[in-house]
N, C-alpha and C. Protein backbone atom coordinates (compact mmCIF):
# COMPACT_ATOMS: atom_id res chain seq x y z
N UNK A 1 101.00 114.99 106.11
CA UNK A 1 102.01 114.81 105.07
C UNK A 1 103.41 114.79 105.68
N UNK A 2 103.51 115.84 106.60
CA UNK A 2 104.87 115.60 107.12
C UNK A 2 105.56 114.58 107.62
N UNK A 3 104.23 114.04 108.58
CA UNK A 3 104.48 113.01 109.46
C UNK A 3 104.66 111.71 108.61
N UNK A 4 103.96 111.12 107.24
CA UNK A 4 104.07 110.54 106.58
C UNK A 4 105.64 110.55 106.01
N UNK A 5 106.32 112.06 105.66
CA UNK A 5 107.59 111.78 105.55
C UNK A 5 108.96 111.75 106.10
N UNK A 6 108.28 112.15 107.57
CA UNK A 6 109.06 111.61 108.81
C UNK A 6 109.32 110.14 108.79
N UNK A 7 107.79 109.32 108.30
CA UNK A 7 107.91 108.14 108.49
C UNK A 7 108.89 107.02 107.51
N UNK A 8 108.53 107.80 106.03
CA UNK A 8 109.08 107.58 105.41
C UNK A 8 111.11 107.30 104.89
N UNK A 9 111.34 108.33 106.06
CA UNK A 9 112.49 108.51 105.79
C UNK A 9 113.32 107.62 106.86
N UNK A 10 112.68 107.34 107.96
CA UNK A 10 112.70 106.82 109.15
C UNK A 10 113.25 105.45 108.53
N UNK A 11 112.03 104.75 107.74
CA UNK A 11 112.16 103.18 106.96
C UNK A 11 113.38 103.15 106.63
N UNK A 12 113.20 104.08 105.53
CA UNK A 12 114.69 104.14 104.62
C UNK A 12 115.98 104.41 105.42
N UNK A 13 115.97 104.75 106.21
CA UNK A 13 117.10 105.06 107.17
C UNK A 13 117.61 103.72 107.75
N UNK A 14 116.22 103.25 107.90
CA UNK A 14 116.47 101.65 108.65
C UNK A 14 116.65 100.31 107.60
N UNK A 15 116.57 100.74 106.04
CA UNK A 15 116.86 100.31 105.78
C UNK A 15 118.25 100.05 105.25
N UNK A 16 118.81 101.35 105.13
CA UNK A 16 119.97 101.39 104.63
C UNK A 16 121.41 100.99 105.67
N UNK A 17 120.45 100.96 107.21
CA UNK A 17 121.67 100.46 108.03
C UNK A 17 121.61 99.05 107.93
N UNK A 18 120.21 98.56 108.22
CA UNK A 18 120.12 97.12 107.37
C UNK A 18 120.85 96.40 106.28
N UNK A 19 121.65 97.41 105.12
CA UNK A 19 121.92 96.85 104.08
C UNK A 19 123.39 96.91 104.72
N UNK A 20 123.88 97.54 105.59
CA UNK A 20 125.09 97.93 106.37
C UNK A 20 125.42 96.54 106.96
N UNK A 21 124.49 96.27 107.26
CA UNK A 21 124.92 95.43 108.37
C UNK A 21 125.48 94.01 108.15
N UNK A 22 126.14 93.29 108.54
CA UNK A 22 126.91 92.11 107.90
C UNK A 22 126.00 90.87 107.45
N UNK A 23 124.94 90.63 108.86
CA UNK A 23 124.43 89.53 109.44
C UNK A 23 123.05 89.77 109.19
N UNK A 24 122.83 91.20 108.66
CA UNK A 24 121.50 91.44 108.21
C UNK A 24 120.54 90.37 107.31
N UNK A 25 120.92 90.02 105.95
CA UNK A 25 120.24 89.10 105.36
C UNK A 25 120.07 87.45 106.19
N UNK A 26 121.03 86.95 106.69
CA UNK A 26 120.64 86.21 107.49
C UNK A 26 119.59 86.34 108.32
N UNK A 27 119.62 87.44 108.90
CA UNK A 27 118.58 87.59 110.38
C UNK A 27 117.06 87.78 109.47
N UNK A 28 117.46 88.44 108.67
CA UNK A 28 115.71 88.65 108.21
C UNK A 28 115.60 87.78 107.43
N UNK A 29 116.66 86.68 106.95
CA UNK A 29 116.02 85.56 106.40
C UNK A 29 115.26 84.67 107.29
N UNK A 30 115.95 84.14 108.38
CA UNK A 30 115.37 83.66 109.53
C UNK A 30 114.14 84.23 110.07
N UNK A 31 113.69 85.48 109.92
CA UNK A 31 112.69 86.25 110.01
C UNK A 31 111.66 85.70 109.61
N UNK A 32 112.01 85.65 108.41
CA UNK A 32 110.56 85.30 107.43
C UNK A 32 110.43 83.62 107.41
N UNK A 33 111.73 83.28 107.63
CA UNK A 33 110.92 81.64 107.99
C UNK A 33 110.41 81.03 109.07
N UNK A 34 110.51 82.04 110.14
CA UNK A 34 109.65 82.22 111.18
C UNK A 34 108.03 82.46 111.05
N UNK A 35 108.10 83.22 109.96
CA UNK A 35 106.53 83.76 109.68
C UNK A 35 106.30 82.67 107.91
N UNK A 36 107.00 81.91 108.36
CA UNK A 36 106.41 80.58 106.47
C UNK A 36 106.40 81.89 106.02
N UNK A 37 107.42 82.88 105.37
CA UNK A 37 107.50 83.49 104.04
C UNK A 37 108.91 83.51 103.22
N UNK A 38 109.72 83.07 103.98
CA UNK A 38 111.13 82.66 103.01
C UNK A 38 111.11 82.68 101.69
N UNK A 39 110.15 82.48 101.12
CA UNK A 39 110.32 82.26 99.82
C UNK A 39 110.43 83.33 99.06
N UNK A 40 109.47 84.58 99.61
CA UNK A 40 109.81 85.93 99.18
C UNK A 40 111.35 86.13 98.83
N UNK A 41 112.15 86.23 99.74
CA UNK A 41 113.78 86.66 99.26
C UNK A 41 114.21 85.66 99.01
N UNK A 42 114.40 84.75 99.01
CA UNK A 42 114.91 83.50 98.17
C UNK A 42 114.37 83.49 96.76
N UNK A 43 113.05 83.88 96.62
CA UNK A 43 113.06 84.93 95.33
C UNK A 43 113.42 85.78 94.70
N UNK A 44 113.45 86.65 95.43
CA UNK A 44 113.75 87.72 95.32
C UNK A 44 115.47 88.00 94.69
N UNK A 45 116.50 87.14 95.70
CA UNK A 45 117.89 86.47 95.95
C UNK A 45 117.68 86.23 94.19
N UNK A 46 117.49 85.04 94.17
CA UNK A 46 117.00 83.78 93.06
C UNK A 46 117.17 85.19 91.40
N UNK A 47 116.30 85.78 91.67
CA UNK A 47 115.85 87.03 90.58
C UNK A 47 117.22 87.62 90.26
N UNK A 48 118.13 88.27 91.19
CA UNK A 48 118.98 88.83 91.52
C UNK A 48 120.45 88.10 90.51
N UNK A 49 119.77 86.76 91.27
CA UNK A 49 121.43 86.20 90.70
C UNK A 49 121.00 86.33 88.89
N UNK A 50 119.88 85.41 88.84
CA UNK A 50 119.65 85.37 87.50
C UNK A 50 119.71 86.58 86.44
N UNK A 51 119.87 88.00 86.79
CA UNK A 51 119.61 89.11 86.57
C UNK A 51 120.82 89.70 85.80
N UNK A 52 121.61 88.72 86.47
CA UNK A 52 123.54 89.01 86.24
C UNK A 52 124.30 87.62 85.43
N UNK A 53 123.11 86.81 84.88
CA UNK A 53 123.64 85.62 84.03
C UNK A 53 124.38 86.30 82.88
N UNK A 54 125.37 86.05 82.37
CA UNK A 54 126.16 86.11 81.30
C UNK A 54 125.96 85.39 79.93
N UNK A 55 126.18 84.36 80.04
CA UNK A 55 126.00 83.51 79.60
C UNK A 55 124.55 83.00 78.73
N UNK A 56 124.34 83.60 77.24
CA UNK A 56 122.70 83.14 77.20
C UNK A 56 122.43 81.61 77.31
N UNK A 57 122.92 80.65 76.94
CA UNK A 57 123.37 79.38 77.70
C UNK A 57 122.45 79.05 78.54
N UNK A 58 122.88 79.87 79.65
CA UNK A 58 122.59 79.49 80.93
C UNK A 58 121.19 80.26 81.35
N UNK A 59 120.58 81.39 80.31
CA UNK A 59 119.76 82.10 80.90
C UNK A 59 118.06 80.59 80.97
N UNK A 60 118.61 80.34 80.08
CA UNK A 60 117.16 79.47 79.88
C UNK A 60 116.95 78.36 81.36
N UNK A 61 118.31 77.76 81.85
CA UNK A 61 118.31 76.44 82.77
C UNK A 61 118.03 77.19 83.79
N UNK A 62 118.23 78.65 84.05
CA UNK A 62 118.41 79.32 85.07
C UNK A 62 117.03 79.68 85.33
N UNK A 63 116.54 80.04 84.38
CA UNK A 63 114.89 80.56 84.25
C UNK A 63 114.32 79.55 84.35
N UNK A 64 113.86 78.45 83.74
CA UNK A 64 113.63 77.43 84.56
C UNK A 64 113.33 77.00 85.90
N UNK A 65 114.32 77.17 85.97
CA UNK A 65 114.26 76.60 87.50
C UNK A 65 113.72 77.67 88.37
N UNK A 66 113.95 78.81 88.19
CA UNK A 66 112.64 79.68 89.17
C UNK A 66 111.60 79.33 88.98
N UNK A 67 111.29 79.09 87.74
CA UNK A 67 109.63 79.15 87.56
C UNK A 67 109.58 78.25 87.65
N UNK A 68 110.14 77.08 88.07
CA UNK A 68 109.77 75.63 89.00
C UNK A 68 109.60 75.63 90.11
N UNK A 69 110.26 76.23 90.86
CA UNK A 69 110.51 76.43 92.31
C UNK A 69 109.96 77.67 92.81
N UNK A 70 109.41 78.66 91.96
CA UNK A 70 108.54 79.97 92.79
C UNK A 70 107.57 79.79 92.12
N UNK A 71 107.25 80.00 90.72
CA UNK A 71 106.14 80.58 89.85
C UNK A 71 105.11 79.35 89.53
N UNK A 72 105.49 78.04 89.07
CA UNK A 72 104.51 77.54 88.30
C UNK A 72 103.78 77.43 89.67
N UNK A 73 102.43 76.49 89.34
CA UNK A 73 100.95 76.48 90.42
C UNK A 73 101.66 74.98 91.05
N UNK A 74 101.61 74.98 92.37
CA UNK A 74 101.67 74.16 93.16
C UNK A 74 103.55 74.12 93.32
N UNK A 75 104.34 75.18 93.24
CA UNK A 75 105.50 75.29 92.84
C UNK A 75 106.03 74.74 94.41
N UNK A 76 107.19 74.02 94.56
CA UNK A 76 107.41 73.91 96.07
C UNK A 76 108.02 75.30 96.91
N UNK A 77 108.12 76.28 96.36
CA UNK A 77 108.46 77.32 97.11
C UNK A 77 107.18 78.60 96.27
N UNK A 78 106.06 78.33 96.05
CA UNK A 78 105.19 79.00 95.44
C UNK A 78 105.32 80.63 95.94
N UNK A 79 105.45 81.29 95.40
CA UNK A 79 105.21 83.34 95.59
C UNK A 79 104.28 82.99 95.65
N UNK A 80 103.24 84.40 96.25
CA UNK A 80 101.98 84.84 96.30
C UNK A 80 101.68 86.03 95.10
N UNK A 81 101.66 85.93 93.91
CA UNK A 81 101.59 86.94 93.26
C UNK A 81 100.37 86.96 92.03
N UNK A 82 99.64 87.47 91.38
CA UNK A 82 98.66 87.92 90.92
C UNK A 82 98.47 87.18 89.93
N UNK A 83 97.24 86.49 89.01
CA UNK A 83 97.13 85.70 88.08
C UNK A 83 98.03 85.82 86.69
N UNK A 84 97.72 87.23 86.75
CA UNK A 84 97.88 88.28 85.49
C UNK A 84 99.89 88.02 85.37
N UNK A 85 99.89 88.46 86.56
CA UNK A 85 101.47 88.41 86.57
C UNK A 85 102.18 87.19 86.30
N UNK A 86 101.52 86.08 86.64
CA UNK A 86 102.04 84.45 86.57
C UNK A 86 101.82 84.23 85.38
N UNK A 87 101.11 84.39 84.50
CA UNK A 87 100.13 84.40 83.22
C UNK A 87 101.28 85.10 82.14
N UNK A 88 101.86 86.08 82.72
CA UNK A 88 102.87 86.63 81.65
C UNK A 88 103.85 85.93 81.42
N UNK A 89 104.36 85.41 83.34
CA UNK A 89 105.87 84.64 83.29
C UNK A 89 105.49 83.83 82.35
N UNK A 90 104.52 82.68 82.67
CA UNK A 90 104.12 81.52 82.10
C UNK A 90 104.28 81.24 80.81
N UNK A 91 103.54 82.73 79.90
CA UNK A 91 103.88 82.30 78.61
C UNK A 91 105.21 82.79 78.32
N UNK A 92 106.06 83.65 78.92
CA UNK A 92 107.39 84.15 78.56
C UNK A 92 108.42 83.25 78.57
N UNK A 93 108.22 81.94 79.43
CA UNK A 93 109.35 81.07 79.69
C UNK A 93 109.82 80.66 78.83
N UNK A 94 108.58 79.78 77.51
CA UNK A 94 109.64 79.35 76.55
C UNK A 94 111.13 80.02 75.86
N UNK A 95 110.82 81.36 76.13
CA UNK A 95 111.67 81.72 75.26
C UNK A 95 112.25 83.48 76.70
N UNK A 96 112.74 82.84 77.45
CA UNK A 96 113.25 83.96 78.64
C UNK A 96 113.89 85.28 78.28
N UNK A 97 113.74 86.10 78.98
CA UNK A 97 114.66 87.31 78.37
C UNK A 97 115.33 87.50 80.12
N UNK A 98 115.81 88.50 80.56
CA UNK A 98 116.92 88.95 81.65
C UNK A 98 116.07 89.66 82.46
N UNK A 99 114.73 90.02 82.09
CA UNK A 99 113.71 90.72 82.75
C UNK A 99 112.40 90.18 82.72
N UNK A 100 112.24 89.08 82.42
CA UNK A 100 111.15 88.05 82.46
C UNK A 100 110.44 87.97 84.07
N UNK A 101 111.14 88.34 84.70
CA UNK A 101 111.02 88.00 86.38
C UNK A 101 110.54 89.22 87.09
N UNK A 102 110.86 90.59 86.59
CA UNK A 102 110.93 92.06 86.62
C UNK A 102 109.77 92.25 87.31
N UNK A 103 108.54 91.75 87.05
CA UNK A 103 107.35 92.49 87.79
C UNK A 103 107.10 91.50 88.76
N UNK A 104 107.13 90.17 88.82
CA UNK A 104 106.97 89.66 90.12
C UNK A 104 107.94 89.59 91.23
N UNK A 105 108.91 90.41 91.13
CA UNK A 105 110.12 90.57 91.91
C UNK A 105 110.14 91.90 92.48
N UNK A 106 109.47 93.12 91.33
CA UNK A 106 108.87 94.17 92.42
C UNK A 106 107.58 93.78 93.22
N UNK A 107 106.71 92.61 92.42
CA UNK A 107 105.39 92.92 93.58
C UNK A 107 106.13 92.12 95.21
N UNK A 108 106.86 91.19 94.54
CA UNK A 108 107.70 90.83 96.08
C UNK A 108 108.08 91.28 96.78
N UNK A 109 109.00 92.17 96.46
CA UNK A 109 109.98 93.36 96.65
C UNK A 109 108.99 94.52 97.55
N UNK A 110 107.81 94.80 96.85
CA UNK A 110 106.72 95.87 97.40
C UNK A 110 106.49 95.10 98.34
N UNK A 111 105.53 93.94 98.35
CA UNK A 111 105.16 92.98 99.68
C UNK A 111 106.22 93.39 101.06
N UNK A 112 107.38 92.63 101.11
CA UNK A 112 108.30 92.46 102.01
C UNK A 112 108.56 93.98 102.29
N UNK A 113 108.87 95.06 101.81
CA UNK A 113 109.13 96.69 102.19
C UNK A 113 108.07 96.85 102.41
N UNK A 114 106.57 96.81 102.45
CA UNK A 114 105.35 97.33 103.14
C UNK A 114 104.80 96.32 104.30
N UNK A 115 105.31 94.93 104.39
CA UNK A 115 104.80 94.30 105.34
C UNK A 115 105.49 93.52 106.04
N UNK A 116 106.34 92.54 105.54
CA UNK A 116 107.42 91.74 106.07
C UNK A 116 108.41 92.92 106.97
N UNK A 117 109.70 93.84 106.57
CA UNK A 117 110.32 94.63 106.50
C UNK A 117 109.79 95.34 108.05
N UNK A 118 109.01 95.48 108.21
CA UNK A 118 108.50 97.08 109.08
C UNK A 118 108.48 95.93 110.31
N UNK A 119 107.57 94.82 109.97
CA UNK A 119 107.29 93.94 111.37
C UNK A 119 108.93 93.32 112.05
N UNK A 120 109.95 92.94 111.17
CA UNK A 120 111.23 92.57 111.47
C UNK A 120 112.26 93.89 112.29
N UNK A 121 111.85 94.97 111.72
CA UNK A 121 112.37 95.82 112.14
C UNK A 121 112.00 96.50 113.66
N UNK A 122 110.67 96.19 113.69
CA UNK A 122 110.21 95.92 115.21
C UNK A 122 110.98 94.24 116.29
N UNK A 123 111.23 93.27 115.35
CA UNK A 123 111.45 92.49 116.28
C UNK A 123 112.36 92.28 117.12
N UNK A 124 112.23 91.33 118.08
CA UNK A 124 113.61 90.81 119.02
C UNK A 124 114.85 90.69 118.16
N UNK A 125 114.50 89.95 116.71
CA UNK A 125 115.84 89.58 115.73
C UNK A 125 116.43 90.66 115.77
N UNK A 126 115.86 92.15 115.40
CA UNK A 126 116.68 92.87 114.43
C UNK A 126 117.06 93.60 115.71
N UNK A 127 116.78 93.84 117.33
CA UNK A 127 116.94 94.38 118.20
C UNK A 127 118.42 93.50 118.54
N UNK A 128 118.54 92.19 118.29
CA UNK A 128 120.05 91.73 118.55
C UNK A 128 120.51 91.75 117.76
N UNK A 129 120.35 92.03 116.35
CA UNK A 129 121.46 92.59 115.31
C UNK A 129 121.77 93.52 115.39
N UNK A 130 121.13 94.65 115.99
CA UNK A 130 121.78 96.34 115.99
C UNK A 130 122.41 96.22 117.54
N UNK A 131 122.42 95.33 118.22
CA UNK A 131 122.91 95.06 119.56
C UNK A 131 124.62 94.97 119.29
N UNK A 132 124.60 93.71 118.37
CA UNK A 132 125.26 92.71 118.26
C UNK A 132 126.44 93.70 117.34
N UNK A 133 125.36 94.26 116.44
CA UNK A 133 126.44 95.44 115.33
C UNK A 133 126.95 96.49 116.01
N UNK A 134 126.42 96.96 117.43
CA UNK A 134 126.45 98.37 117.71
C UNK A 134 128.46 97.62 118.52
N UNK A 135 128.26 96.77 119.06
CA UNK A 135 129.32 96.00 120.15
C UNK A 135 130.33 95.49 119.15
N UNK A 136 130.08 95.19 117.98
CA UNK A 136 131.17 95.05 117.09
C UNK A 136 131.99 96.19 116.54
N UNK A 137 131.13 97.20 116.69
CA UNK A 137 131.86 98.60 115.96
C UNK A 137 132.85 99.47 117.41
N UNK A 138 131.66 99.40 118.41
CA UNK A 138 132.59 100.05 119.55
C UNK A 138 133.97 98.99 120.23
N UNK A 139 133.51 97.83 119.50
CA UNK A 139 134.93 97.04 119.45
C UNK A 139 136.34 97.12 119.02
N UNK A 140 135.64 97.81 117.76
CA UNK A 140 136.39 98.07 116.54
C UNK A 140 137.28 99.59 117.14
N UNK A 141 136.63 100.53 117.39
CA UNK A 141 137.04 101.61 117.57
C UNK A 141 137.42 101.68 119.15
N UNK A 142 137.11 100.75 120.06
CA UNK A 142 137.70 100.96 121.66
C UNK A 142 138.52 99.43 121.64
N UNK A 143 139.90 99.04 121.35
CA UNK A 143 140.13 97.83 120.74
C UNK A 143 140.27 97.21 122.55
N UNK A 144 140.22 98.44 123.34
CA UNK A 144 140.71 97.67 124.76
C UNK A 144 139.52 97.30 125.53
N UNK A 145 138.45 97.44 124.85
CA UNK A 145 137.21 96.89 125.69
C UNK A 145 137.24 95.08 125.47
């Protein structure tokens, strides 16, 4: 148990310098289109913006178009997510609400923090972003280097 929340806290630690970091979403975007999964946070992204529409107007063109481009079957940026879950969007679209997206954006969300996330954080990428961040800050604070 401990060691589990050694581990645990470890992630979160790494993730929160992650969210620190400038160049972060870039690098782990590039990440995942390294491994054909981009579409996860470009979902995920996609969810985000739509989440903060104003405008009911706009909620419908906006919804739309995710579930063109992630959700429907054969979508050109198709998620990997559960029948049941597509089955809800599906019939919810006609008529969208601001949380229509809500559960396939955590099972995304879960995906990428249990599998995507841990392998990036091992890689070469994220080893020259904390490189790259560590030399920008001792820049910052030693201005004569």
């Amino acid at each position: 148990m401990k060691h589990s929340q050694g581990l645990k806290s470890d992630v979160i630690y790494k993730q929160s310098i992650f969210k620190k970091l400038r160049d972060g979403l870039d690098a782990f975007r590039a990440f995942l289109k390294s491994e054909f999964s981009e579409e996860n946070i470009e979902f995920w992204l996609a969810c985000e913006d739509f989440r903060k529409t104003k405008l009911a107007a706009t909620i419908a063109s906006k919804a739309q178009r995710i579930y063109s481009e992630f959700i429907q079957a054969d979508a050109p940026r198709e998620i990997n997510i559960d029948f049941n879950t597509r089955d809800r969007i599906t019939q919810a679209i006609s008529k969208p609400t601001l949380s229509c997206f809500d559960d396939a954006q955590q099972l995304i969300y879960t995906l990428m923090a249990k599998d995507s996330f841990p392998r990036f954080l091992k890689s070469e990428a994220y080893k020259e972003l904390v490189n790259k961040e560590l030399k920008r800050r001792q820049k910052r604070w030693l201005p004569f280097l």
